[in-house]
PDB file of N, CA and C in Angstrom:
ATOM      1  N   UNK A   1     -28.746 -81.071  54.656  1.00  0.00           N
ATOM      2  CA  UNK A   1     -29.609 -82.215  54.552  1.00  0.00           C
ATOM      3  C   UNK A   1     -29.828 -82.885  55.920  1.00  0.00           C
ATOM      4  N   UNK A   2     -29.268 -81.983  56.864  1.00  0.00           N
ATOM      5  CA  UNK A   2     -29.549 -83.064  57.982  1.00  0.00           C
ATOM      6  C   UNK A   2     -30.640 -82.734  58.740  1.00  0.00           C
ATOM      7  N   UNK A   3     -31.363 -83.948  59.233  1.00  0.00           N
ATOM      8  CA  UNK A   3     -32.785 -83.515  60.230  1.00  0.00           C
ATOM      9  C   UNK A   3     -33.493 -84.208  59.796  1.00  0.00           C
ATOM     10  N   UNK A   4     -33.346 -84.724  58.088  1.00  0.00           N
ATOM     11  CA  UNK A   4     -34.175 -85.339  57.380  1.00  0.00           C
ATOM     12  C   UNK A   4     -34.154 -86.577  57.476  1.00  0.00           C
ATOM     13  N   UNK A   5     -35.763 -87.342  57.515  1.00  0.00           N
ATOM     14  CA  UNK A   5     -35.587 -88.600  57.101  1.00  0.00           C
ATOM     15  C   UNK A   5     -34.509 -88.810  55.894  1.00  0.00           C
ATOM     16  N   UNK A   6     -33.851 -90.116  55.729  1.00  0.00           N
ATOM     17  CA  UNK A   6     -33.523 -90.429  54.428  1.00  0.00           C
ATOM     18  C   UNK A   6     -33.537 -91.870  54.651  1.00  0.00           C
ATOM     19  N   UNK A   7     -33.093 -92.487  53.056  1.00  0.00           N
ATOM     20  CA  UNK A   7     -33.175 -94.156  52.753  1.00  0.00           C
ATOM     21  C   UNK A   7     -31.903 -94.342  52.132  1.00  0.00           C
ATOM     22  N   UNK A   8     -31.537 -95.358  52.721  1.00  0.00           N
ATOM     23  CA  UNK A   8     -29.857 -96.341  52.422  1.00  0.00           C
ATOM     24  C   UNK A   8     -30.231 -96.437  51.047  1.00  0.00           C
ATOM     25  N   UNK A   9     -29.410 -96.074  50.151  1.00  0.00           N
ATOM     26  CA  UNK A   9     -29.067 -96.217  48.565  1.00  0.00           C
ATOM     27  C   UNK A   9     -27.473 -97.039  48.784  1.00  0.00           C
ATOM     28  N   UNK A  10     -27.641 -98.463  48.137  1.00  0.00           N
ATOM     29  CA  UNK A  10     -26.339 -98.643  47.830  1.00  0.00           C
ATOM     30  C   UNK A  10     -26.595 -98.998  45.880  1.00  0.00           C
ATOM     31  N   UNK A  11     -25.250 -98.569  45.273  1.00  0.00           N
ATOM     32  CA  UNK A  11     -25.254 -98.382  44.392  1.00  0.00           C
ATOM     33  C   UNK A  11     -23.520 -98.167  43.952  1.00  0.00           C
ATOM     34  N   UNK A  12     -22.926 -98.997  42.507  1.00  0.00           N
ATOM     35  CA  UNK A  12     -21.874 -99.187  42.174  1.00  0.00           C
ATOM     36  C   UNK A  12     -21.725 -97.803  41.547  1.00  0.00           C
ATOM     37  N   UNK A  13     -20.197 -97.391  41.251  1.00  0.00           N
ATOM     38  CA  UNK A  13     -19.767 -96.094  40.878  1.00  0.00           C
ATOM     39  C   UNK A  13     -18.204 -96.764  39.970  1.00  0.00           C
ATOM     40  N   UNK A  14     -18.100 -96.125  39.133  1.00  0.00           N
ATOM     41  CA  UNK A  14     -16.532 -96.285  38.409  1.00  0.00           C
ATOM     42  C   UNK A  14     -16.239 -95.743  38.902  1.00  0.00           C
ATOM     43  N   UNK A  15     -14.352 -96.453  39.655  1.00  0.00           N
ATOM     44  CA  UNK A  15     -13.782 -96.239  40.302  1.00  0.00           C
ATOM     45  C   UNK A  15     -13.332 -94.953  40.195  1.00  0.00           C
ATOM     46  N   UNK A  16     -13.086 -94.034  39.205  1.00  0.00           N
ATOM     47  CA  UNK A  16     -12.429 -92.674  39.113  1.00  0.00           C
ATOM     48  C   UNK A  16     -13.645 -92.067  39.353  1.00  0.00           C
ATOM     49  N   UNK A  17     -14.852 -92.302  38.721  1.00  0.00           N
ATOM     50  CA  UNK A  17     -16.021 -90.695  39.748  1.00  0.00           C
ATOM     51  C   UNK A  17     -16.000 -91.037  40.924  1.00  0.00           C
ATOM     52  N   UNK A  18     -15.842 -92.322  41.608  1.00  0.00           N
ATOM     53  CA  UNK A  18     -16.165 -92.388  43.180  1.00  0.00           C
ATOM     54  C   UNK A  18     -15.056 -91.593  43.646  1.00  0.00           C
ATOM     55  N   UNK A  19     -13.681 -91.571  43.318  1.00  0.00           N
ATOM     56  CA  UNK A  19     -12.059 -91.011  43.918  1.00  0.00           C
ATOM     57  C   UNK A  19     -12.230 -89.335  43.254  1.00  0.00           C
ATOM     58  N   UNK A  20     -13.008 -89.236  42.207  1.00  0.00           N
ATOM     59  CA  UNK A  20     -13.232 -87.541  41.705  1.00  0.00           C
ATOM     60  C   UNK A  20     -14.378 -86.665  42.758  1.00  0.00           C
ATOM     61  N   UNK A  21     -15.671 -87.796  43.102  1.00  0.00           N
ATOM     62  CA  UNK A  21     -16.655 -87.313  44.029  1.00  0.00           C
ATOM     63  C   UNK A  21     -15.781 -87.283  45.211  1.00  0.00           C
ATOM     64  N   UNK A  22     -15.070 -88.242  46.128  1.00  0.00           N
ATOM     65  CA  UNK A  22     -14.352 -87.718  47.230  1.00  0.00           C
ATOM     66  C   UNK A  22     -13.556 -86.758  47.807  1.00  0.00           C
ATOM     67  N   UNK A  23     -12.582 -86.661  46.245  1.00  0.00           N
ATOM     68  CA  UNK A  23     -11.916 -85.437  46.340  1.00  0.00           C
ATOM     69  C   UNK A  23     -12.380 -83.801  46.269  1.00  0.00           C
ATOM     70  N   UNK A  24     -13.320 -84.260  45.447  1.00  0.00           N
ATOM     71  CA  UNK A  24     -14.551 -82.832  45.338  1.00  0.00           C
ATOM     72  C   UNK A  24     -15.119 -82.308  46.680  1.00  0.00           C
ATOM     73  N   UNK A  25     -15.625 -83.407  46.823  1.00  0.00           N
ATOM     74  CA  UNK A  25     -16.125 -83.565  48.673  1.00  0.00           C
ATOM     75  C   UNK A  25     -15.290 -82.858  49.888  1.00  0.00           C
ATOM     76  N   UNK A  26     -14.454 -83.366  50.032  1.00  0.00           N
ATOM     77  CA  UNK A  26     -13.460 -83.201  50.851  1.00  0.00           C
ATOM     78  C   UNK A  26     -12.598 -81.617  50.560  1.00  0.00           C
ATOM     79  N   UNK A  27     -12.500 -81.583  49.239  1.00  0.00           N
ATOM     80  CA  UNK A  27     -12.247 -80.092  49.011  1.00  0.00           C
ATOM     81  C   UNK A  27     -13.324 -78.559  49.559  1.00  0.00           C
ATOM     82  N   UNK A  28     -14.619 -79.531  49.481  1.00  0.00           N
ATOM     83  CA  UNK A  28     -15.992 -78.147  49.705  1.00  0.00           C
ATOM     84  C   UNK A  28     -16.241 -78.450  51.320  1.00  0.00           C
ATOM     85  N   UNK A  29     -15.574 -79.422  52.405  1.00  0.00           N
ATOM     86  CA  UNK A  29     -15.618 -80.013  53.500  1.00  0.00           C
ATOM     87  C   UNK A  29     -16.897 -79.881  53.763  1.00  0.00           C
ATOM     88  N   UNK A  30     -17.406 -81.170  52.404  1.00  0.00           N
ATOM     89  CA  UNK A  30     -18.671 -81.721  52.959  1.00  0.00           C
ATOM     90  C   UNK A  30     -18.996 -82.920  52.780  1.00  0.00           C
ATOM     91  N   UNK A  31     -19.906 -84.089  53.128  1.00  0.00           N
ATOM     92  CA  UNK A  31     -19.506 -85.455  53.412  1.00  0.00           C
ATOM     93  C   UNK A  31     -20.115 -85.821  51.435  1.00  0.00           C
ATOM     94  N   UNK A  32     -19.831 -86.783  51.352  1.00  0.00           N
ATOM     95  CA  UNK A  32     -19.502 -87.259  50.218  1.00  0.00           C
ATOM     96  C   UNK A  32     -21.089 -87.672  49.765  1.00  0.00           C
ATOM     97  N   UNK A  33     -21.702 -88.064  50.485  1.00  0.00           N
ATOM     98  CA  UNK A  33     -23.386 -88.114  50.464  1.00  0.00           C
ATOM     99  C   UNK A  33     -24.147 -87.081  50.367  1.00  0.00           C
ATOM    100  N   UNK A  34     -23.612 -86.084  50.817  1.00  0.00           N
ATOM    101  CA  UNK A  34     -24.132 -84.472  50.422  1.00  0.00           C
ATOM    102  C   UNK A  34     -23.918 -84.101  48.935  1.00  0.00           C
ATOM    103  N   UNK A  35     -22.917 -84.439  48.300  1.00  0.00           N
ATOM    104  CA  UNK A  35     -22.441 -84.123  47.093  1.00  0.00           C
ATOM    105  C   UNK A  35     -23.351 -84.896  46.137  1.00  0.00           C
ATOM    106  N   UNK A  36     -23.200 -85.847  46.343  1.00  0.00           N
ATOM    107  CA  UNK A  36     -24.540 -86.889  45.527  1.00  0.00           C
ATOM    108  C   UNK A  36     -25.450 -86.563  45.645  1.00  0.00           C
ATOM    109  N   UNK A  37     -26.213 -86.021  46.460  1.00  0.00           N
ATOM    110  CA  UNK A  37     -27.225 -85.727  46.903  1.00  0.00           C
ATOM    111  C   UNK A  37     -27.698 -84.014  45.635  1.00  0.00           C
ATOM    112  N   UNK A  38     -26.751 -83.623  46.289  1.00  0.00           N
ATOM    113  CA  UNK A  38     -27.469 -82.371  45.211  1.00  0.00           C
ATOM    114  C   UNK A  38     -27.261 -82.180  44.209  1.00  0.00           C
ATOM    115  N   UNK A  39     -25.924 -83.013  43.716  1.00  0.00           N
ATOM    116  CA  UNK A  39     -25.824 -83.789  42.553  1.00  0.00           C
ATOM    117  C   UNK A  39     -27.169 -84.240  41.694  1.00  0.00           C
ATOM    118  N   UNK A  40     -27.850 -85.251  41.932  1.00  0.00           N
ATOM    119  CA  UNK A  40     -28.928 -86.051  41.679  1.00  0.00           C
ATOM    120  C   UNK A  40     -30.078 -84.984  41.969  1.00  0.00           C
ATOM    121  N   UNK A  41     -30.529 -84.214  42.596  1.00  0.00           N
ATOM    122  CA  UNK A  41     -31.209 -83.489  43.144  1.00  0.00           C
ATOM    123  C   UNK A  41     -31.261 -81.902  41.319  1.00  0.00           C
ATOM    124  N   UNK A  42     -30.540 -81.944  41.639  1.00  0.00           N
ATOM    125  CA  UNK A  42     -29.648 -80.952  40.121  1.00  0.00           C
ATOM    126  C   UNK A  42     -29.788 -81.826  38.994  1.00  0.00           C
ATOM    127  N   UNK A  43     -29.485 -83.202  38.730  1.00  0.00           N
ATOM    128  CA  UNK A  43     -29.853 -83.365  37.703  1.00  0.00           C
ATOM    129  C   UNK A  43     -31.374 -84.097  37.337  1.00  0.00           C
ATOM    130  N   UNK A  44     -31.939 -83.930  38.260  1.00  0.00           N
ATOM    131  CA  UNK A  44     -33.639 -84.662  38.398  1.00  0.00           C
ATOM    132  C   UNK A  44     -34.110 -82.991  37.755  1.00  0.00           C
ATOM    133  N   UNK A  45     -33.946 -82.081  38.605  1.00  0.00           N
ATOM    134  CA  UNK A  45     -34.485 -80.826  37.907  1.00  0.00           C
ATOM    135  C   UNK A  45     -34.428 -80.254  37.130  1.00  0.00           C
ATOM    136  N   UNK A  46     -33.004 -80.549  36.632  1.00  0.00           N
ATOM    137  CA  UNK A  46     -32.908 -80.520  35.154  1.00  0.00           C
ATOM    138  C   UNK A  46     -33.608 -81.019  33.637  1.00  0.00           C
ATOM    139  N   UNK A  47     -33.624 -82.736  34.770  1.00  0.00           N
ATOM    140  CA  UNK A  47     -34.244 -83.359  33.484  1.00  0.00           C
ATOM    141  C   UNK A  47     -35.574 -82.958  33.294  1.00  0.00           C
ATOM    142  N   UNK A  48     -36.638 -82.502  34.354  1.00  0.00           N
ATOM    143  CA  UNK A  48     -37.654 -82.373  34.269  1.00  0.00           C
ATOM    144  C   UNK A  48     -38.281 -80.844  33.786  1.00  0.00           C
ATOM    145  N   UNK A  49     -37.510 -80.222  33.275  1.00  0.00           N
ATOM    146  CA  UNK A  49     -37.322 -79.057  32.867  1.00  0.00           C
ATOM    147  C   UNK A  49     -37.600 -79.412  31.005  1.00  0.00           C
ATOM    148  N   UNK A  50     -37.392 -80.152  30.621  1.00  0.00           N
ATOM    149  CA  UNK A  50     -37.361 -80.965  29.321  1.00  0.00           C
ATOM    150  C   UNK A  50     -39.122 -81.733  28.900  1.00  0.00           C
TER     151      UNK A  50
END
């Protein structure tokens, strides 16, 4: 994802997916905004598949 424009998203998370997304993150050694990212990205295409 990098090179790209992007836009500041702030946005609340329950405390155990934010500490489950980090650890996920940090396990695939990639930044934690990447994970969300294709996260959300995966489930937009999903939904629109419907």
């Amino acid at each position: 994802m990098e090179g790209l424009l992007t836009r500041r998203a702030n946005f609340e998370l329950d405390p155990a997916l934010h500490r489950d997304s980090k650890i996920f993150a940090t396990k695939q050694n990639k930044k934690m905004v990447d994970v969300v990212e294709i996260a959300l990205r995966e489930y937009l295409s999903f939904k629109e598949s419907f």
